[in-house]
C-alpha atoms as a PDB file:
ATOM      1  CA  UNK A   1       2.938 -46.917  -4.231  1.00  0.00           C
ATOM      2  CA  UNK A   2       6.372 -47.296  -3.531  1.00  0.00           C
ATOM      3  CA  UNK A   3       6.665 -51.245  -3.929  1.00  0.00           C
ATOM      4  CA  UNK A   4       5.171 -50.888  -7.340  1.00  0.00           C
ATOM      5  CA  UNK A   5       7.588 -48.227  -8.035  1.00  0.00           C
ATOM      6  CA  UNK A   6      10.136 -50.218  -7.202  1.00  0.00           C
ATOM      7  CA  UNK A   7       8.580 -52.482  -9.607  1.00  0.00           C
ATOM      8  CA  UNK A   8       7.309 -50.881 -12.483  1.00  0.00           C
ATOM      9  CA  UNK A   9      10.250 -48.468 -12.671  1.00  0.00           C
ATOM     10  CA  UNK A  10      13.039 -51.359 -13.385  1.00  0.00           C
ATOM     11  CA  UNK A  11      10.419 -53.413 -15.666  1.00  0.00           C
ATOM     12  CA  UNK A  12       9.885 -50.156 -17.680  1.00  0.00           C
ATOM     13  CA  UNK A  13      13.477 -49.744 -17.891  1.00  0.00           C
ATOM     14  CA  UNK A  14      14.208 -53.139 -19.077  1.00  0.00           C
ATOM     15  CA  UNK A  15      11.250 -52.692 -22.291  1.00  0.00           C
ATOM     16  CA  UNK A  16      12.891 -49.391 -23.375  1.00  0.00           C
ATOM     17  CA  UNK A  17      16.037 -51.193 -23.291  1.00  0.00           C
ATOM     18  CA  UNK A  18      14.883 -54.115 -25.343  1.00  0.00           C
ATOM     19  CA  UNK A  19      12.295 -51.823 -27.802  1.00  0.00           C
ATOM     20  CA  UNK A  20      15.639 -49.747 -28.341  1.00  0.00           C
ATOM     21  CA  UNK A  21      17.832 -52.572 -29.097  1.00  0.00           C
ATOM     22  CA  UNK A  22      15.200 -53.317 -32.011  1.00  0.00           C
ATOM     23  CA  UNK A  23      14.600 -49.873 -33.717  1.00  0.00           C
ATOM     24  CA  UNK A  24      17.884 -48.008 -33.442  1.00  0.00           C
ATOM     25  CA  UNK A  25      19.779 -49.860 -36.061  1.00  0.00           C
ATOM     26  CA  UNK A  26      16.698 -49.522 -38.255  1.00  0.00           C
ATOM     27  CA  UNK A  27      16.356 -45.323 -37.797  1.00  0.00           C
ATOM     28  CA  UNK A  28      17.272 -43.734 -40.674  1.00  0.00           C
ATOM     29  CA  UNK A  29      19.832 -40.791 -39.887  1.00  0.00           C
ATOM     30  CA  UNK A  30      18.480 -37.964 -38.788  1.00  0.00           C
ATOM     31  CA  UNK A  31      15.322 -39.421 -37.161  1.00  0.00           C
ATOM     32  CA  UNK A  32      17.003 -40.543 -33.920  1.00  0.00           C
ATOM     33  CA  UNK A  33      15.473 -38.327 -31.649  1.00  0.00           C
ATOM     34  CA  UNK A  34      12.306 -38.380 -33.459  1.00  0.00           C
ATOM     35  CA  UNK A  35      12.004 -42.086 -33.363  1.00  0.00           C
ATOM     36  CA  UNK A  36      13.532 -42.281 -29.720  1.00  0.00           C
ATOM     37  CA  UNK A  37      10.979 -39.673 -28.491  1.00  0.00           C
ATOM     38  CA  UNK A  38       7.580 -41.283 -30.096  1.00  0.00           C
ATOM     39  CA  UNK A  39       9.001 -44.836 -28.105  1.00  0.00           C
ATOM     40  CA  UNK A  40      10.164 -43.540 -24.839  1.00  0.00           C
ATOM     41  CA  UNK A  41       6.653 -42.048 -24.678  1.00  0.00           C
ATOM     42  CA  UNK A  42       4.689 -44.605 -26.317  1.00  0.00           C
ATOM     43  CA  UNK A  43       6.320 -47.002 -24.190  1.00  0.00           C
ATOM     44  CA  UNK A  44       5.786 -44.960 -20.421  1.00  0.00           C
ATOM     45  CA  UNK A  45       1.864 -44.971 -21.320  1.00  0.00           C
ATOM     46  CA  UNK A  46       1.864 -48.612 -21.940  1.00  0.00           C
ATOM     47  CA  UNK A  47       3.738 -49.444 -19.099  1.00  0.00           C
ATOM     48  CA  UNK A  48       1.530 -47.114 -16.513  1.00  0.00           C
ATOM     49  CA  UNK A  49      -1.286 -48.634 -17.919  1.00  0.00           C
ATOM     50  CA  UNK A  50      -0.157 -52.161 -16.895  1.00  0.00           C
ATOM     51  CA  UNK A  51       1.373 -50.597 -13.518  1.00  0.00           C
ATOM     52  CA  UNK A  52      -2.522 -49.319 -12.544  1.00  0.00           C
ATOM     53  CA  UNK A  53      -4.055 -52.409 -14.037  1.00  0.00           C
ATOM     54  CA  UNK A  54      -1.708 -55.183 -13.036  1.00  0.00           C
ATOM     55  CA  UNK A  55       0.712 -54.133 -10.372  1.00  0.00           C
ATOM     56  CA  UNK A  56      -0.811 -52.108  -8.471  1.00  0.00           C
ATOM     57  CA  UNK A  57      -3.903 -54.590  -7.376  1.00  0.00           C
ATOM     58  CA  UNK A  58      -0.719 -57.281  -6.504  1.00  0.00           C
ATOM     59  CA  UNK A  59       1.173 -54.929  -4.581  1.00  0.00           C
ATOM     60  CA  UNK A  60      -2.028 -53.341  -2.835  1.00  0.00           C
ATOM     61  CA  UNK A  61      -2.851 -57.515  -2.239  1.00  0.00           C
ATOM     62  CA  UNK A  62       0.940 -58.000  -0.481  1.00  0.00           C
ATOM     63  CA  UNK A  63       0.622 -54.384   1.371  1.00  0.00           C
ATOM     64  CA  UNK A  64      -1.849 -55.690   2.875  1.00  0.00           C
ATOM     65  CA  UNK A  65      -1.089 -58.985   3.432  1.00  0.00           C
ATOM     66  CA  UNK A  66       1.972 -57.247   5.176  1.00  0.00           C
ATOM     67  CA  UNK A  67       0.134 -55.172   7.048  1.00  0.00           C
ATOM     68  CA  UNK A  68      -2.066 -57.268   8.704  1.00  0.00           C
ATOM     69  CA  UNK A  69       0.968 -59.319   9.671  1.00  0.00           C
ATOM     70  CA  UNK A  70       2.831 -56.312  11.810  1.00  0.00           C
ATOM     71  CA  UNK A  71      -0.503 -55.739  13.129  1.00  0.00           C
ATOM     72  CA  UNK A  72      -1.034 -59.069  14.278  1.00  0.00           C
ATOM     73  CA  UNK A  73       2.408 -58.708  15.741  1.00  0.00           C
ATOM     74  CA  UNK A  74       1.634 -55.801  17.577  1.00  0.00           C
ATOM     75  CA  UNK A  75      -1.907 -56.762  18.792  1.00  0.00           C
ATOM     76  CA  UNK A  76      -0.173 -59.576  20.847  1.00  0.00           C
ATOM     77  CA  UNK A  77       2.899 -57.939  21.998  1.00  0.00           C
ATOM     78  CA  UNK A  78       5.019 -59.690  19.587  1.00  0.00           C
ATOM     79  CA  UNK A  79       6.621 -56.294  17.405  1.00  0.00           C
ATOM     80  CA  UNK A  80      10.505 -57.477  18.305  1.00  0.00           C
ATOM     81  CA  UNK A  81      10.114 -60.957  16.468  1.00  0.00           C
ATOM     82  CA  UNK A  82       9.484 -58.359  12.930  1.00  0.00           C
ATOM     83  CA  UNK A  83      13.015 -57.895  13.415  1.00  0.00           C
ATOM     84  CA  UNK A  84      13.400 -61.657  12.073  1.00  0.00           C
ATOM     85  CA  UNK A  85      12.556 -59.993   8.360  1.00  0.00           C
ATOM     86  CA  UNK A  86      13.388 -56.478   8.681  1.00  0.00           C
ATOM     87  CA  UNK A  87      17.040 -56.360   9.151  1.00  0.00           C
ATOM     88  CA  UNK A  88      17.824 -59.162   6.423  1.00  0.00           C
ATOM     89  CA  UNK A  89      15.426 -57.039   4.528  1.00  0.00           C
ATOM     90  CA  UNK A  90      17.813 -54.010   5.042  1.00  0.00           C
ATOM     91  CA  UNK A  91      20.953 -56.155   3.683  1.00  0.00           C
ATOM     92  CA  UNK A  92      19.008 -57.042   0.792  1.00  0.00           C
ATOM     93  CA  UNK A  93      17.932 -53.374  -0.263  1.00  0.00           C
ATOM     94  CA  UNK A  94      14.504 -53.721   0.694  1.00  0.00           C
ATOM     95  CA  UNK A  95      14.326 -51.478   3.567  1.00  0.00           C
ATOM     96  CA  UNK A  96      12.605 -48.585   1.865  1.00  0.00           C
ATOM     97  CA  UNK A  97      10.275 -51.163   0.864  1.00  0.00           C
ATOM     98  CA  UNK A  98       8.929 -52.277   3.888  1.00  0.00           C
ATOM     99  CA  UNK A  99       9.276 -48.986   5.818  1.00  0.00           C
ATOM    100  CA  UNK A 100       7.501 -46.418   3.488  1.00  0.00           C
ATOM    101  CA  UNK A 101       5.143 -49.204   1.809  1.00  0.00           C
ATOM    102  CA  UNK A 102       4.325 -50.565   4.879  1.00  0.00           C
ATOM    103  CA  UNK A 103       5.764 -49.285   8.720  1.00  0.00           C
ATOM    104  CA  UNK A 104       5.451 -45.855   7.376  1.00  0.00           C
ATOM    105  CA  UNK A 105       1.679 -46.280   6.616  1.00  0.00           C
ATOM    106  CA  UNK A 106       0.730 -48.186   9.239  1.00  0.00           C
ATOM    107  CA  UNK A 107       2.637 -45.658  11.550  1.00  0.00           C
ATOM    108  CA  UNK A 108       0.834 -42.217  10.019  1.00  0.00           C
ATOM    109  CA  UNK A 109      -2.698 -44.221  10.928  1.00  0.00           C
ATOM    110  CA  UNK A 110      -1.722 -45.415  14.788  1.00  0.00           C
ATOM    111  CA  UNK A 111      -0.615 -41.764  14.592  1.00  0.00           C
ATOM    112  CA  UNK A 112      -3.372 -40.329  14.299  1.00  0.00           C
ATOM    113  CA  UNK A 113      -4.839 -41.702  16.506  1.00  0.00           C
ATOM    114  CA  UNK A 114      -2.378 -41.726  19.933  1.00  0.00           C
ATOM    115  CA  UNK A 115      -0.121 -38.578  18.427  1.00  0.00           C
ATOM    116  CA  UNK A 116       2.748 -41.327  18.141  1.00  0.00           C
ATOM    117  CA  UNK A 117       3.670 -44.385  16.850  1.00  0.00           C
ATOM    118  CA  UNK A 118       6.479 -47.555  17.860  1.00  0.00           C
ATOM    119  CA  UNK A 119       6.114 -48.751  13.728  1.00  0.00           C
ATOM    120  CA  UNK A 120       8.297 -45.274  12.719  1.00  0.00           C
ATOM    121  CA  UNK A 121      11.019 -47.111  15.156  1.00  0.00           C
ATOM    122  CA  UNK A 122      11.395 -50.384  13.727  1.00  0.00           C
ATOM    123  CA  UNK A 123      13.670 -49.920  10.646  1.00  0.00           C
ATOM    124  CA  UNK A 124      14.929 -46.797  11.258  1.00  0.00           C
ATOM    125  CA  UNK A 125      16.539 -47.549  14.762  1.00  0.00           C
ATOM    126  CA  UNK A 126      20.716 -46.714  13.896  1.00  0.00           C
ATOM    127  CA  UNK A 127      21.906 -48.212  17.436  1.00  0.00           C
ATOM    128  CA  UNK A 128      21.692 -51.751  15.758  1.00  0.00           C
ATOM    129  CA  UNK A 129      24.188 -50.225  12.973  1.00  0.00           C
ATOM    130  CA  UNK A 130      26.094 -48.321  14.721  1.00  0.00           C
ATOM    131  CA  UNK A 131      26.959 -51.318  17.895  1.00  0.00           C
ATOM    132  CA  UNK A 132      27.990 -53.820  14.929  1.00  0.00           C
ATOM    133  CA  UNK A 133      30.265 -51.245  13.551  1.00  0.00           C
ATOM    134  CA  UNK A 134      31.856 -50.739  17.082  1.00  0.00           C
ATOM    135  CA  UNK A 135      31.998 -54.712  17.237  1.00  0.00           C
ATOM    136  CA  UNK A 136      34.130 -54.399  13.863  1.00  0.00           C
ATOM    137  CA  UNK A 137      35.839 -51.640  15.249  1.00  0.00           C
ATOM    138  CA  UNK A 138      37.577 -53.744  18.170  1.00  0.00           C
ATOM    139  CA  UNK A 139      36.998 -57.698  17.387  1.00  0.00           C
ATOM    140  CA  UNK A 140      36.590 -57.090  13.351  1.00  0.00           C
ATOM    141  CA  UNK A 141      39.857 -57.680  10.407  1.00  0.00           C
ATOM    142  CA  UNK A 142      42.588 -55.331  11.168  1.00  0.00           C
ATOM    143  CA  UNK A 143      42.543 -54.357   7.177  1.00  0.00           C
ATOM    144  CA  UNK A 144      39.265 -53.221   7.790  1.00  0.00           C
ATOM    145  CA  UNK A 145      39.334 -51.467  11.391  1.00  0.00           C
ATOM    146  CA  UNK A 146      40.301 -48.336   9.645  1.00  0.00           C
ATOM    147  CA  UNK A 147      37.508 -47.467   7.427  1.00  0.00           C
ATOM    148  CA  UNK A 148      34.771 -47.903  10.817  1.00  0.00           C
ATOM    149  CA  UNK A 149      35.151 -44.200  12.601  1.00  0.00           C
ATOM    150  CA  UNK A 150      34.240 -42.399   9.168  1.00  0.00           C
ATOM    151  CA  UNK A 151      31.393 -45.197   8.863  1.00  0.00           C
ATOM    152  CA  UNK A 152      29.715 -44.666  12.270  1.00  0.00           C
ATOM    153  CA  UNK A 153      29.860 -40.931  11.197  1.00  0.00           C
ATOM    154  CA  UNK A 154      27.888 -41.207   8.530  1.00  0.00           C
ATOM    155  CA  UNK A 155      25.446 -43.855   9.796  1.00  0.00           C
ATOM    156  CA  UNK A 156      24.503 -42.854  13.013  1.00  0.00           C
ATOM    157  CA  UNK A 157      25.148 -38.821  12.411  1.00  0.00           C
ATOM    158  CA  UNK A 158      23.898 -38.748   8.493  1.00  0.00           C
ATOM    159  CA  UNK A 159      21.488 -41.326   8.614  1.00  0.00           C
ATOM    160  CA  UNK A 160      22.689 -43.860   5.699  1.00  0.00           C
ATOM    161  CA  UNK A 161      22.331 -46.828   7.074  1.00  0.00           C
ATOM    162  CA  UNK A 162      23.751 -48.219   3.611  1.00  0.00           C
ATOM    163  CA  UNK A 163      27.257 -47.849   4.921  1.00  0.00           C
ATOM    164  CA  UNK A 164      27.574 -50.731   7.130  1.00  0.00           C
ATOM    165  CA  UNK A 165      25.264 -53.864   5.129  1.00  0.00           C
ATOM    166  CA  UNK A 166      29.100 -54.606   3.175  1.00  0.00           C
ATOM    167  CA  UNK A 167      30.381 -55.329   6.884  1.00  0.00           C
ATOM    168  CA  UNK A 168      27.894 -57.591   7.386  1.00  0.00           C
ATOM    169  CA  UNK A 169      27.536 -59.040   3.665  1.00  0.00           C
ATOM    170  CA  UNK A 170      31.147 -59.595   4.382  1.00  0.00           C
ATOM    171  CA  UNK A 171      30.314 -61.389   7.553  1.00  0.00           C
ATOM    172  CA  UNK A 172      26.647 -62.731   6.767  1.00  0.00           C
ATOM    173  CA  UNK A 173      26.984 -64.034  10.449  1.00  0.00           C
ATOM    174  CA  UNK A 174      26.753 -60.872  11.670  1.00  0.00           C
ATOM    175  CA  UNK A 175      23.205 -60.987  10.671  1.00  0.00           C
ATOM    176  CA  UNK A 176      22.123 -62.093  14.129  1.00  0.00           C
ATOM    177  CA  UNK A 177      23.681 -59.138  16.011  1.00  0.00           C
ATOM    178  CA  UNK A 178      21.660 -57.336  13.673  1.00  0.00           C
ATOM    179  CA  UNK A 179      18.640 -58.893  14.284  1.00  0.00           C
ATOM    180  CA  UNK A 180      19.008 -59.152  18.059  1.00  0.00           C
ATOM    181  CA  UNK A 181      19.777 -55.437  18.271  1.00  0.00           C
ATOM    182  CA  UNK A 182      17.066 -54.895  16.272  1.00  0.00           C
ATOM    183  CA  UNK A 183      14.624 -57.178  18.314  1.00  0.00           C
ATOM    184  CA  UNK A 184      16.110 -55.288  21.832  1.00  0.00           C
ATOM    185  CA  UNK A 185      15.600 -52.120  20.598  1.00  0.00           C
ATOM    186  CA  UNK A 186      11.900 -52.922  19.630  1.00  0.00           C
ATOM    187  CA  UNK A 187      11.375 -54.782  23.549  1.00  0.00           C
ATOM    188  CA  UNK A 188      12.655 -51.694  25.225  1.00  0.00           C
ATOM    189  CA  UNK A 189      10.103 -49.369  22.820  1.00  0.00           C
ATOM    190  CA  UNK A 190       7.469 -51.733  23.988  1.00  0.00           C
ATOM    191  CA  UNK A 191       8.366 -51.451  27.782  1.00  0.00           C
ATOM    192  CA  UNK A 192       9.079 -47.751  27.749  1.00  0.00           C
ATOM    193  CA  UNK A 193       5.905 -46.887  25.546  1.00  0.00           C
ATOM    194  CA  UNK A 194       8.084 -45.318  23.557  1.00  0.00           C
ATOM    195  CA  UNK A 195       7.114 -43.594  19.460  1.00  0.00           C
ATOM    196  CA  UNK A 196       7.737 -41.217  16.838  1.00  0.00           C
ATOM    197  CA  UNK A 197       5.615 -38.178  15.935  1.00  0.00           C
ATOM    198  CA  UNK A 198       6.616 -39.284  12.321  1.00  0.00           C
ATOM    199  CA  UNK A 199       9.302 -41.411  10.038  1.00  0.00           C
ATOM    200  CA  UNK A 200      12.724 -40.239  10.675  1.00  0.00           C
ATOM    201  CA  UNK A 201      14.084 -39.406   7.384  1.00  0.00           C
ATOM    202  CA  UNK A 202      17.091 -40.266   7.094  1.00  0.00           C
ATOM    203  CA  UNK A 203      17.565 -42.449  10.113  1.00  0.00           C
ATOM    204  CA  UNK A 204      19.835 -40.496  11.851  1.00  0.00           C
ATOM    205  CA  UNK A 205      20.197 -39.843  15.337  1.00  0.00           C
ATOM    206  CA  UNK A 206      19.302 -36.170  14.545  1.00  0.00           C
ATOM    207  CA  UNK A 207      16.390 -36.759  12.570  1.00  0.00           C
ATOM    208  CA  UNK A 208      15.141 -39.074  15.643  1.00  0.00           C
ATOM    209  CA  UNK A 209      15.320 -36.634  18.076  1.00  0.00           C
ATOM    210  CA  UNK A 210      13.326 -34.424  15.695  1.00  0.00           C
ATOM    211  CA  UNK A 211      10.322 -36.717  15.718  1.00  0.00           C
ATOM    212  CA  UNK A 212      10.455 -37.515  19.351  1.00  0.00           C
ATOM    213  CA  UNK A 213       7.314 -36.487  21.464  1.00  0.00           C
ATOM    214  CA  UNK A 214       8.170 -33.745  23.768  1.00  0.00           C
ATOM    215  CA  UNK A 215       9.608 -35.490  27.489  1.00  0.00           C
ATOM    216  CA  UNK A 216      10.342 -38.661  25.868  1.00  0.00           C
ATOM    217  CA  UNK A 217      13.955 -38.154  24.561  1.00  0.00           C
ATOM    218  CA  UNK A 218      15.745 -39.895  27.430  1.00  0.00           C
ATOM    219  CA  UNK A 219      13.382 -43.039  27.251  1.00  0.00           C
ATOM    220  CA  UNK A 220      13.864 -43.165  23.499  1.00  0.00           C
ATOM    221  CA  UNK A 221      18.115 -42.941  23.622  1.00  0.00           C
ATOM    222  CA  UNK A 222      17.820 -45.614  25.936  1.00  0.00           C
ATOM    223  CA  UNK A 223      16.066 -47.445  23.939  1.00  0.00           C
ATOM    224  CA  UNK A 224      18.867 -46.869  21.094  1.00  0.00           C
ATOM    225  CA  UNK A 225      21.674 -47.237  23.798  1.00  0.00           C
ATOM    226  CA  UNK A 226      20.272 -50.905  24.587  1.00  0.00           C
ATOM    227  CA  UNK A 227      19.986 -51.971  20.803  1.00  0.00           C
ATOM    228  CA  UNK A 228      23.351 -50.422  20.423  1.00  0.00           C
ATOM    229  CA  UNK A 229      24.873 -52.257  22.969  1.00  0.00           C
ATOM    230  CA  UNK A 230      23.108 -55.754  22.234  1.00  0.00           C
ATOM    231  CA  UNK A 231      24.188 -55.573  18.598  1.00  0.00           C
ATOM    232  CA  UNK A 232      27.830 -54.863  19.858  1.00  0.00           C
ATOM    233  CA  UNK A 233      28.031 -57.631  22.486  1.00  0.00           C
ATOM    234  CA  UNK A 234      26.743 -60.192  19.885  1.00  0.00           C
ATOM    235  CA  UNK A 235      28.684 -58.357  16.993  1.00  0.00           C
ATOM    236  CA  UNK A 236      31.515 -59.054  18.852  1.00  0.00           C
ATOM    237  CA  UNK A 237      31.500 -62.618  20.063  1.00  0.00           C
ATOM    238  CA  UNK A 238      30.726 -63.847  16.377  1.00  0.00           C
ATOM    239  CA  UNK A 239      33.952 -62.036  15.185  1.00  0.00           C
ATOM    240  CA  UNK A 240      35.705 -63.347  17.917  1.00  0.00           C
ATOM    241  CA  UNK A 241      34.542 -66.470  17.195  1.00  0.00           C
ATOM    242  CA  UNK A 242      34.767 -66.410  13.345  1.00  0.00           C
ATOM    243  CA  UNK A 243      37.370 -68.424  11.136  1.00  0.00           C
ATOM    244  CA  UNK A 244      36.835 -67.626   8.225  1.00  0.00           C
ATOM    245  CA  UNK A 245      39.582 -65.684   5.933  1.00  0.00           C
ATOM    246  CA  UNK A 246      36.465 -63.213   4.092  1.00  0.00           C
ATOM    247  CA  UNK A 247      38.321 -59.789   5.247  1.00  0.00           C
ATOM    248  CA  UNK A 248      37.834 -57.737   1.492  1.00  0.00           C
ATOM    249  CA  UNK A 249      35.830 -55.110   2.386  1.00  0.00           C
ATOM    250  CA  UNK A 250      35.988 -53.983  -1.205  1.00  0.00           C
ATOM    251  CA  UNK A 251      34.270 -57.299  -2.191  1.00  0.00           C
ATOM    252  CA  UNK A 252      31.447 -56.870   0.191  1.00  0.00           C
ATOM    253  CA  UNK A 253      30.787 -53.365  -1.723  1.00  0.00           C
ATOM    254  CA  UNK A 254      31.009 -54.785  -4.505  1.00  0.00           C
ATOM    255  CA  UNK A 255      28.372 -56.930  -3.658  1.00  0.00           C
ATOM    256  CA  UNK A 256      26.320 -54.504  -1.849  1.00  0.00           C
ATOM    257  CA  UNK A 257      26.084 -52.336  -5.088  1.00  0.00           C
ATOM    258  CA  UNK A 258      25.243 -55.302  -7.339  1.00  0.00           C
ATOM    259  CA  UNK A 259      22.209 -55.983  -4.585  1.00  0.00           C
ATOM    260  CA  UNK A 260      21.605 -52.452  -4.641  1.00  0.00           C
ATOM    261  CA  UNK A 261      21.125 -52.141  -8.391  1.00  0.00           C
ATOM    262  CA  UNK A 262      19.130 -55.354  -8.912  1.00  0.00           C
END
């Protein structure tokens, strides 16, 4: 439901747009909200018809298709190489995406099951965020060192893990510290046994410790601490290492909102 949201919502959009582009210089005064009223609604019952009829079966199709996929992954102990597409995923704004139309799913059914669930820790892990922010932090641009305390606040305390993708779009190397926090985080989950009682909404540390099964709250900070500290090491031998002059944060927001907004 949500892919096709994330679908059908934008495409709707983009019809209203166009239909109104057609008939408002064409309203006589006086009927603008009249007119405007009949098409907005005319238009949403078109376009949920062709969301049932035609998106929904193609986004059911790739849900699945998804699905089976992490569970193949996890049926032969290979859940840390799904941090290969989740993180970039992340960058690129499709992180709901594939954690409520897919993880999240998945996770609610192995829950059932066992009580817990290692798919509610994949995307919503913040020590990958939070070590590449500490890499920026001490190896990063000077011009940008500045804005990384308040950052970490409201990544790893509020959850948004929105706040550090324009380090990383400014960097695109720091990708792999991404992914290899990412991919530790999900090997020491594995090894520990570790899961969630439910999605961590928003992916906070706070809201983790909310869904964590009773006794298991060291194993799972360890867990974070390790993909924490991978992400940093890695984080910080690319910056160290980097020579290119990209330093505008301001840029990389820029950038991150025009991702953001399609």
């Amino acid at each position: 439901m949500f892919l096709g949201a994330m679908i059908i919502g934008p495409a709707a959009a983009w019809v209203l747009k166009k239909i109104d582009a057609v008939l408002d210089p064409k309203v006589p005064v006086g009927f603008e909200m009249l007119i405007s009223n009949f098409s907005l609604g005319i238009t949403g019952l078109v376009m949920a018809m062709v969301g049932f009829k035609g998106i929904g079966p193609i986004v059911r199709n790739i849900s699945e298709v998804l699905g089976n996929g992490i569970q193949s992954l996890v049926d032969n102990n290979l859940l840390p190489i799904a941090s290969i597409i989740i993180e970039p995923a992340k960058v690129l704004f499709l992180n709901n995406a594939i954690n409520h139309g897919v993880l999240g799913p998945l996770g609610v059914a192995q829950a059932k099951e066992t009580g817990q669930s290692i798919l509610f820790m994949l995307e919503t892990n913040p020590g990958p965020g939070l070590g590449i922010l500490l890499a920026f932090w001490f190896a990063g641009p000077r011009v940008v060192r500045g804005s990384v305390p308040g950052a970490i606040v409201i990544h790893f305390l509020g959850g948004i893990h929105e706040i550090y993708y324009p380090y990383i779009l400014m960097k695109p190397r720091l990708i792999l510290a991404a992914i290899a926090g990412v991919a530790s985080g999900v090997a020491m989950n594995v090894a520990l046994g570790n899961g969630l009682t439910a999605t961590p909404s928003p992916g906070s540390i706070f809201a983790y410790m909310v869904v964590t099964p009773k006794g298991d709250t060291f194993k799972v900070l360890l867990a974070i601490a390790v993909s924490a500290a991978v992400a940093f090491v890695v984080g910080w031998f690319l910056l160290k290492t980097d020579k290119s002059n990209n330093d505008d944060l301001d840029a990389a927001k820029a950038r991150k909102d025009s991702l953001k907004n399609g």
